[in-house]
N, C-alpha and C. Protein backbone atom coordinates (compact mmCIF):
# COMPACT_ATOMS: atom_id res chain seq x y z
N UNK A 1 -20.29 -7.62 -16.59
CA UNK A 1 -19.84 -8.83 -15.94
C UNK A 1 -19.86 -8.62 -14.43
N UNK A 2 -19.87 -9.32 -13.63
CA UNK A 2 -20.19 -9.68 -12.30
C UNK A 2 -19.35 -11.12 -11.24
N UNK A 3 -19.15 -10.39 -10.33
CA UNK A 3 -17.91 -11.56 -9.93
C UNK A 3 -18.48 -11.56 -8.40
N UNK A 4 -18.06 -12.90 -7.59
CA UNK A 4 -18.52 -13.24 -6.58
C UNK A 4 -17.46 -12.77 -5.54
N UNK A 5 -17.17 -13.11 -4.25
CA UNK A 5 -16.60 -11.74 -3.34
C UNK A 5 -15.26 -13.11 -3.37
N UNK A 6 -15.27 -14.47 -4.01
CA UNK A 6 -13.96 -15.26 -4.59
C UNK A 6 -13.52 -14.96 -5.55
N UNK A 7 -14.12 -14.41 -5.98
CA UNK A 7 -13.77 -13.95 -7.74
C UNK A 7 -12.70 -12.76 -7.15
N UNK A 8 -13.43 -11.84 -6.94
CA UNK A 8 -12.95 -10.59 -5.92
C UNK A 8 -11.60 -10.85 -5.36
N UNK A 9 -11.41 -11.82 -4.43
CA UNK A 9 -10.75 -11.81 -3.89
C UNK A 9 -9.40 -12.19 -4.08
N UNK A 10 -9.70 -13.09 -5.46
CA UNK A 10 -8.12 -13.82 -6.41
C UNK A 10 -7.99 -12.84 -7.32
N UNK A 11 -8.72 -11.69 -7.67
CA UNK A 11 -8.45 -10.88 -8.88
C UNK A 11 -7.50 -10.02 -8.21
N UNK A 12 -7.58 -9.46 -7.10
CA UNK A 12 -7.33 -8.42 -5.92
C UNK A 12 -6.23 -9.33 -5.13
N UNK A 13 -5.60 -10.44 -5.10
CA UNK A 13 -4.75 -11.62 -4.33
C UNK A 13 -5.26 -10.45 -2.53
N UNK A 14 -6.43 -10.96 -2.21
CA UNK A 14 -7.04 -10.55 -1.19
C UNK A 14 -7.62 -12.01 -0.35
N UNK A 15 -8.16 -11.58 0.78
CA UNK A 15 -8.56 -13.00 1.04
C UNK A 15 -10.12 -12.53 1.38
N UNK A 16 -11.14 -13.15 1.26
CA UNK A 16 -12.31 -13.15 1.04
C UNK A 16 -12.71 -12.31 2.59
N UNK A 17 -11.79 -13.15 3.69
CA UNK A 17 -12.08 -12.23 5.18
C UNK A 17 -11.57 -10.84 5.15
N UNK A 18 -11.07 -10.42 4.25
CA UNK A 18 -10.48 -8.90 3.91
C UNK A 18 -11.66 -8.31 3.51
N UNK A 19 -12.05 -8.90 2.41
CA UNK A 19 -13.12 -8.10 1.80
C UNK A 19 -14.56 -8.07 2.78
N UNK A 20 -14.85 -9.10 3.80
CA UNK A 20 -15.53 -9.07 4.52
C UNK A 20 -15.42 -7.82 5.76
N UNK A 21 -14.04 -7.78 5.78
CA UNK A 21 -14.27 -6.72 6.80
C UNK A 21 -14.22 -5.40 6.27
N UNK A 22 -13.72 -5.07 4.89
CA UNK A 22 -13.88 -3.80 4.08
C UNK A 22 -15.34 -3.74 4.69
N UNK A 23 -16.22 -4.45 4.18
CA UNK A 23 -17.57 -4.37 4.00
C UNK A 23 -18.23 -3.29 5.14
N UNK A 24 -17.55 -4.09 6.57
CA UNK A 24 -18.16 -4.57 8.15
C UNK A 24 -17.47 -3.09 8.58
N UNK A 25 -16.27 -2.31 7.76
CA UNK A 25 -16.13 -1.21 7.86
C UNK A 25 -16.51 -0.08 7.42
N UNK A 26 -17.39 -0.72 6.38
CA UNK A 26 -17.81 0.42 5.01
C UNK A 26 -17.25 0.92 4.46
N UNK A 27 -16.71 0.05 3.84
CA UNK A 27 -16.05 0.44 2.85
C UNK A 27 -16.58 -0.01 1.46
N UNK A 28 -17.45 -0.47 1.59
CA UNK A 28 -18.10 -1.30 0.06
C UNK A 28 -19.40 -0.93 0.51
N UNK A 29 -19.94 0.40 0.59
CA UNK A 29 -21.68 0.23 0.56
C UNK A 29 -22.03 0.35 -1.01
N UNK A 30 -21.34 0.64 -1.62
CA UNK A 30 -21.56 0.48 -3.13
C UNK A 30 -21.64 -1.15 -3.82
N UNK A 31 -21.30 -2.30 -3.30
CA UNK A 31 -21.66 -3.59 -4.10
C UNK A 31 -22.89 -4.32 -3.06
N UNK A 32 -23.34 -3.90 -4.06
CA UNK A 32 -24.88 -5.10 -4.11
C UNK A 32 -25.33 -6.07 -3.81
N UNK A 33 -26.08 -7.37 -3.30
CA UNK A 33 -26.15 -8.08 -2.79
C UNK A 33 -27.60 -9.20 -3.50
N UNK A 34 -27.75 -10.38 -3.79
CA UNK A 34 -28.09 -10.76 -4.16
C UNK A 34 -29.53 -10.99 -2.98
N UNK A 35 -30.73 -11.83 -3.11
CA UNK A 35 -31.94 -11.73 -2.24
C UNK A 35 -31.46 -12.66 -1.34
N UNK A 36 -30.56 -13.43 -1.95
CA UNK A 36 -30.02 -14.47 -0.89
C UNK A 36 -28.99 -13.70 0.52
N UNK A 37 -28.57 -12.44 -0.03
CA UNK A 37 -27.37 -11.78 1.24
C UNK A 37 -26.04 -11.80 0.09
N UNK A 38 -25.91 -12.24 -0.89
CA UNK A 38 -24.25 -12.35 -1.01
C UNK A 38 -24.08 -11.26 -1.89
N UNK A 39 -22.77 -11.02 -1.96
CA UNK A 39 -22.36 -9.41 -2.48
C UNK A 39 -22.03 -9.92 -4.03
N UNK A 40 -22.49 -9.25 -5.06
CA UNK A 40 -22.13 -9.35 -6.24
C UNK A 40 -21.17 -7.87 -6.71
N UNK A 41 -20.11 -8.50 -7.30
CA UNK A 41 -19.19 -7.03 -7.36
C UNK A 41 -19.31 -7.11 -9.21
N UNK A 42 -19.51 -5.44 -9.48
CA UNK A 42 -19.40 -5.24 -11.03
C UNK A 42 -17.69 -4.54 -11.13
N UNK A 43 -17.09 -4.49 -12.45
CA UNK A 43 -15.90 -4.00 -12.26
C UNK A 43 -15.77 -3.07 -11.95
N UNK A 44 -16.85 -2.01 -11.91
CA UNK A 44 -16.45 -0.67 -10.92
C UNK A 44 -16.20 -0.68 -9.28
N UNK A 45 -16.95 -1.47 -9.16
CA UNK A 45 -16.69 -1.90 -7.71
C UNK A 45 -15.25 -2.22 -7.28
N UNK A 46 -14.20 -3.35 -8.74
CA UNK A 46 -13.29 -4.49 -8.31
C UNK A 46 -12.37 -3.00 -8.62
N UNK A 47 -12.58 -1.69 -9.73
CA UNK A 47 -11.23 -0.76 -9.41
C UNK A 47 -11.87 -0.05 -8.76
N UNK A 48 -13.02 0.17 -8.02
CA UNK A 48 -13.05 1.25 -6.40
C UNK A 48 -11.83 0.02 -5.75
N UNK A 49 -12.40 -1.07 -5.26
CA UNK A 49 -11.34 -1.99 -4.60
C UNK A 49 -9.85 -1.21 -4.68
N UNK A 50 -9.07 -1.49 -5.90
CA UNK A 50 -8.06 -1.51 -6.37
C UNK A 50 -7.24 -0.01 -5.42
N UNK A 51 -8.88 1.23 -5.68
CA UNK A 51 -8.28 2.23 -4.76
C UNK A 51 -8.45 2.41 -3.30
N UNK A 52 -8.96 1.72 -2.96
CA UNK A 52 -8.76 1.80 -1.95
C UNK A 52 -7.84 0.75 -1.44
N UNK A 53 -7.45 -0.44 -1.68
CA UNK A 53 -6.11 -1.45 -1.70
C UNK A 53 -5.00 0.15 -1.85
N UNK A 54 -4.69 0.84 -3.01
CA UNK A 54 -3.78 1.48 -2.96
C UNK A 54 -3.71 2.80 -1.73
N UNK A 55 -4.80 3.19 -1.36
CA UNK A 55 -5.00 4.29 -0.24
C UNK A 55 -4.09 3.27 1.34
N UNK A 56 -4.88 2.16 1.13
CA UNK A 56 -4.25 1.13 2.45
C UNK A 56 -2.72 0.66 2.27
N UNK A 57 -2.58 0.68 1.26
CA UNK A 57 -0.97 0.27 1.27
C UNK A 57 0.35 1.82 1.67
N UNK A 58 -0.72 2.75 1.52
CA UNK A 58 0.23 3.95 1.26
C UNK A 58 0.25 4.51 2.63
N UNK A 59 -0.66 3.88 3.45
CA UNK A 59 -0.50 4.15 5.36
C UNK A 59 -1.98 4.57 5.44
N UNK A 60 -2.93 4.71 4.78
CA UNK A 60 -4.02 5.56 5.13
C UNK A 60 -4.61 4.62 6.17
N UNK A 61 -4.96 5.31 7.14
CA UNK A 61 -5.70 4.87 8.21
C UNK A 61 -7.75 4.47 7.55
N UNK A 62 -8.21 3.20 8.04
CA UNK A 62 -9.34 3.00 7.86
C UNK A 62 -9.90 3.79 7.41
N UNK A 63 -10.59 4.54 8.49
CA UNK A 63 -11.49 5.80 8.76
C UNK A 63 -11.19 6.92 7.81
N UNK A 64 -10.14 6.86 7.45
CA UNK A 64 -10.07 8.15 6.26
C UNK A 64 -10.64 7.60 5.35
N UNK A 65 -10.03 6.26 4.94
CA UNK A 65 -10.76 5.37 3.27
C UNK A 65 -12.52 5.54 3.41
N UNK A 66 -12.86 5.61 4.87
CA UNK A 66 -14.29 5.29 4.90
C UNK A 66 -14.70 6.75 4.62
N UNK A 67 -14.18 7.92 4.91
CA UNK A 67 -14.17 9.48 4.61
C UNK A 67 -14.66 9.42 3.10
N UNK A 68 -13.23 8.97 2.49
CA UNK A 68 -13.34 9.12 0.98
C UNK A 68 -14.64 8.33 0.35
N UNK A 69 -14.89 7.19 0.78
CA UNK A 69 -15.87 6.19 0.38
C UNK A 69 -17.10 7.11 0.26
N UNK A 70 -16.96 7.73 1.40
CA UNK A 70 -18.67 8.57 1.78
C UNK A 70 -18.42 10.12 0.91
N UNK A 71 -17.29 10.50 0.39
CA UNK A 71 -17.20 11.71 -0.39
C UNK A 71 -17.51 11.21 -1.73
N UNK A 72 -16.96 10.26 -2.07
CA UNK A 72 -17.70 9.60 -3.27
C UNK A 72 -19.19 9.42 -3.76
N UNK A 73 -19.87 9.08 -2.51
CA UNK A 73 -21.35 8.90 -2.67
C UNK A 73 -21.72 10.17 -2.28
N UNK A 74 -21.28 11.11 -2.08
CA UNK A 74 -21.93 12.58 -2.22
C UNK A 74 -21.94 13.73 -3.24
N UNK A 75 -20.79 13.14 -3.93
CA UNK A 75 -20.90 13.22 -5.57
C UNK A 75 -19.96 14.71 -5.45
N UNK A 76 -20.36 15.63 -6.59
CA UNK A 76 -19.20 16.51 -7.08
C UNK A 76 -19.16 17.58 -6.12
N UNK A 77 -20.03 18.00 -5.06
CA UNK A 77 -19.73 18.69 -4.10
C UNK A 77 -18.56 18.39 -2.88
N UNK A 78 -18.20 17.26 -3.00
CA UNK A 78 -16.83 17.07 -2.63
C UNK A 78 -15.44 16.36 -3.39
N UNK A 79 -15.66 16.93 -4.88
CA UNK A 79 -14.28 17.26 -5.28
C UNK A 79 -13.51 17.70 -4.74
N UNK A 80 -13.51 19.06 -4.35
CA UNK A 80 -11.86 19.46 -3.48
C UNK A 80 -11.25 18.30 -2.20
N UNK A 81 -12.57 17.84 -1.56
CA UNK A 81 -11.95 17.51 -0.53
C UNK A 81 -11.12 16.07 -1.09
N UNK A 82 -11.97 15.74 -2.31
CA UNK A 82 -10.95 14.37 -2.51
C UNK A 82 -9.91 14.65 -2.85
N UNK A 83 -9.81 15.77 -4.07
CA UNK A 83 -8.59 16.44 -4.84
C UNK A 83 -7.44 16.10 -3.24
N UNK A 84 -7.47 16.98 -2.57
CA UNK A 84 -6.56 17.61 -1.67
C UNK A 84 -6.22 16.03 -0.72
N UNK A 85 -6.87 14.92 -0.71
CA UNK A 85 -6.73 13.92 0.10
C UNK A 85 -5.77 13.12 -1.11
N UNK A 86 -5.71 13.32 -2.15
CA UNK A 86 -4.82 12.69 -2.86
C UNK A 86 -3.25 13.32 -3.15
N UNK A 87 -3.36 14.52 -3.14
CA UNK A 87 -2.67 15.74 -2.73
C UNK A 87 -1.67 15.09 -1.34
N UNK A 88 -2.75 15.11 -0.45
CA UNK A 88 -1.97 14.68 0.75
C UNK A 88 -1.12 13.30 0.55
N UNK A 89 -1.64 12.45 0.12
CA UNK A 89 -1.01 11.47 -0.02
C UNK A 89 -0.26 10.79 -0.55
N UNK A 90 -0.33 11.77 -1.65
CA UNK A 90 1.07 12.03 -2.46
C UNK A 90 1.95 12.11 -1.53
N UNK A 91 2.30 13.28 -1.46
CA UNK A 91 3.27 13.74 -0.39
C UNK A 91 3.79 12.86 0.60
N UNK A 92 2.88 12.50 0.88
CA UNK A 92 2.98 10.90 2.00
C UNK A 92 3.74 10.07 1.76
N UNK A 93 3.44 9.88 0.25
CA UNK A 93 4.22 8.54 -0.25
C UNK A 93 5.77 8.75 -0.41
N UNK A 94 5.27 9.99 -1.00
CA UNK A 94 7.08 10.60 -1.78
C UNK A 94 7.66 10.73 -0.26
N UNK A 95 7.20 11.36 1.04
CA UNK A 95 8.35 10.88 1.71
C UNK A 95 8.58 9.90 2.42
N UNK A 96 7.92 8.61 2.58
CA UNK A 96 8.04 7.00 2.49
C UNK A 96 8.99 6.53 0.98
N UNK A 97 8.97 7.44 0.54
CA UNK A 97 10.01 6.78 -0.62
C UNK A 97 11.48 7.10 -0.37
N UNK A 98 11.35 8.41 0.06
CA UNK A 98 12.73 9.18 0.54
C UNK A 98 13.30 8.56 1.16
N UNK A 99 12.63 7.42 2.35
CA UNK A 99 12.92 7.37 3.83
C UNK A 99 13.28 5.67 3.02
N UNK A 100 12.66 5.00 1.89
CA UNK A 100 13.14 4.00 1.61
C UNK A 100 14.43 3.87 0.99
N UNK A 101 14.50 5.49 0.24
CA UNK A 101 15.79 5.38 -0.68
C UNK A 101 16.89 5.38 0.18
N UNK A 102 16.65 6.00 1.39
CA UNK A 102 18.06 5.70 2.55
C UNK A 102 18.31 4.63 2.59
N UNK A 103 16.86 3.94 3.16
CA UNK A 103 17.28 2.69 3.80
C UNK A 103 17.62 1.76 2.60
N UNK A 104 17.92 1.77 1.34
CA UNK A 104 18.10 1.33 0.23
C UNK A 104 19.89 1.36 0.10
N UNK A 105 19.87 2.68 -0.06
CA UNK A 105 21.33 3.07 -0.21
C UNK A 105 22.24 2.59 0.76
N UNK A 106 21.61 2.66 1.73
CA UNK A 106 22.53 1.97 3.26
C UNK A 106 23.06 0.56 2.50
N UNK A 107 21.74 -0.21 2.83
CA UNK A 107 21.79 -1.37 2.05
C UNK A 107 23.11 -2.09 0.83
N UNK A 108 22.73 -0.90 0.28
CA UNK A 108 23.57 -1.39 -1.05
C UNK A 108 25.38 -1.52 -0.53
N UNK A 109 25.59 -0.42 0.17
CA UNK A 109 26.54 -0.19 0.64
C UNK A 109 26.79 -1.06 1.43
N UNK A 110 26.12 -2.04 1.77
CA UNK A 110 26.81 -2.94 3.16
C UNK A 110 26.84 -4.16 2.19
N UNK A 111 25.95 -4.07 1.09
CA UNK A 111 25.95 -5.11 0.19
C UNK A 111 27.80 -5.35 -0.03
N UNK A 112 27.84 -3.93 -0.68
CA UNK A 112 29.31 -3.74 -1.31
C UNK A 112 30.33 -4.20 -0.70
N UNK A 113 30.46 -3.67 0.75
CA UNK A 113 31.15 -3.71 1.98
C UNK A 113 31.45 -5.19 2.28
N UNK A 114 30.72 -6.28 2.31
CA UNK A 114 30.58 -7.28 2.35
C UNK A 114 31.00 -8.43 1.81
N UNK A 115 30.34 -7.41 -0.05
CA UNK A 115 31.28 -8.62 -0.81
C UNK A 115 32.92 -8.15 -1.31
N UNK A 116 33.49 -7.20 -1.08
CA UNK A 116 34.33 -6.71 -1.00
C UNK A 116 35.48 -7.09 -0.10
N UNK A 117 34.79 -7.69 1.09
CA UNK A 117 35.58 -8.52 2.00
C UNK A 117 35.87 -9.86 2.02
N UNK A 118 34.46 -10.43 1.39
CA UNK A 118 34.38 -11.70 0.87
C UNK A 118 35.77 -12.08 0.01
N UNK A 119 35.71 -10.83 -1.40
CA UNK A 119 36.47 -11.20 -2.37
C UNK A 119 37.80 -10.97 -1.90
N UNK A 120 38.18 -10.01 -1.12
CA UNK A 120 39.89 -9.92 -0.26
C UNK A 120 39.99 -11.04 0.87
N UNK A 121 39.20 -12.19 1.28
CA UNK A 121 39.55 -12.63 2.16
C UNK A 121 38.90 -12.24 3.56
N UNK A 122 38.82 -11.09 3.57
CA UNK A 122 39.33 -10.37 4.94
C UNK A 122 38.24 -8.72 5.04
N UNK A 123 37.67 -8.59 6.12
CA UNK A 123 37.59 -7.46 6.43
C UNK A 123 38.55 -5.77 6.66
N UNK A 124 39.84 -6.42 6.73
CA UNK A 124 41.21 -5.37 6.43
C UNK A 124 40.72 -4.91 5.47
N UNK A 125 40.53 -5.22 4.04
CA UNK A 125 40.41 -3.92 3.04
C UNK A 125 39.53 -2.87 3.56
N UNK A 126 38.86 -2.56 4.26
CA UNK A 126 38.17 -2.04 4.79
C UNK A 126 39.00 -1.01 6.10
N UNK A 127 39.85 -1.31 5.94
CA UNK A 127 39.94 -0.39 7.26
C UNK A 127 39.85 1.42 7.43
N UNK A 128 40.75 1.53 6.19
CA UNK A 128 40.08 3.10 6.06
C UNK A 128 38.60 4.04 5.80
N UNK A 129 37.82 2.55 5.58
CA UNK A 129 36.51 3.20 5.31
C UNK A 129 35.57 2.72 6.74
N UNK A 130 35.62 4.22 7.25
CA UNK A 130 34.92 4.82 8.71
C UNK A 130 33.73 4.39 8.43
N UNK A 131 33.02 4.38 7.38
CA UNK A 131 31.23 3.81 7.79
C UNK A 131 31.28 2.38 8.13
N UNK A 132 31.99 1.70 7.09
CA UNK A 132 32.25 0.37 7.38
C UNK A 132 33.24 -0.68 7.92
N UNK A 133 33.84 0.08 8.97
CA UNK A 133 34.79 -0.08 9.74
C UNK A 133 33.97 -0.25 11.46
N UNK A 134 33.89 -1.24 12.15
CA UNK A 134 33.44 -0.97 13.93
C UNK A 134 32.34 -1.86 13.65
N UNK A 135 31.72 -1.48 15.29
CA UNK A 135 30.89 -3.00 15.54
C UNK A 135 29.84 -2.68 14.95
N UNK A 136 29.39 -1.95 13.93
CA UNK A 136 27.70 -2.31 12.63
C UNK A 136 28.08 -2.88 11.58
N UNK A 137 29.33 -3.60 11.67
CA UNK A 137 29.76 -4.42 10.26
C UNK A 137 28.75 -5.17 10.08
């Protein structure tokens, strides 16, 4: 099966100028193009997409995705280097997760803090508790 770069782009909730500039970056020298110019994508193409959507969401800078793109088309002589770029980015993520679970936990806590005051009326119940006590209420 074969999908057009709209097809692409609602399967992926992408917008068609996204996938245009993947392209214009190289990031898609792998989908094909019809005699007319237009890109026909097969589903290997729509989950390469998918990874590289997930490489871009996780902070990777362009130019690395375009790294990996081109380690791909050079085939099994650069296994390690992909191995170790996923490796890396692991790591990456897990501590973007760390750094979310703070900012999570904070969160919750002011959640608490909040409705806690709501339900007494009053910010007084609060007074012995030093985090949520002063002017970051």
């Amino acid at each position: 099966m074969t999908y057009s770069i709209g097809d692409v782009a609602k399967k992926l909730n992408l917008t068609v100028y996204t996938l245009r500039y993947y392209d214009k970056e190289g990031l898609m020298p792998f989908v094909e193009r019809t005699n007319g110019g237009k890109r026909v994508f097969k589903e290997s193409d729509v989950e390469l997409l998918n990874v590289i959507e997930c490489l871009k969401s996780s902070g990777m800078p362009i130019k690395d995705i375009r790294n990996f793109i081109e380690w791909l088309s050079e085939g099994d002589s650069t296994l390690q280097q992909r191995y170790d770029m996923f490796v890396e980015r692991k790591s990456a993520v897990e501590k973007q997760m760390e750094e979310l679970q703070k900012t999570m936990d904070l969160i919750e806590h002011k959640c608490w803090y909040y409705q806690t005051a709501l339900d007494a009326g009053t910010e007084d119940v609060h007074k012995s508790d030093k985090i949520g006590s002063g002017v970051f209420n």
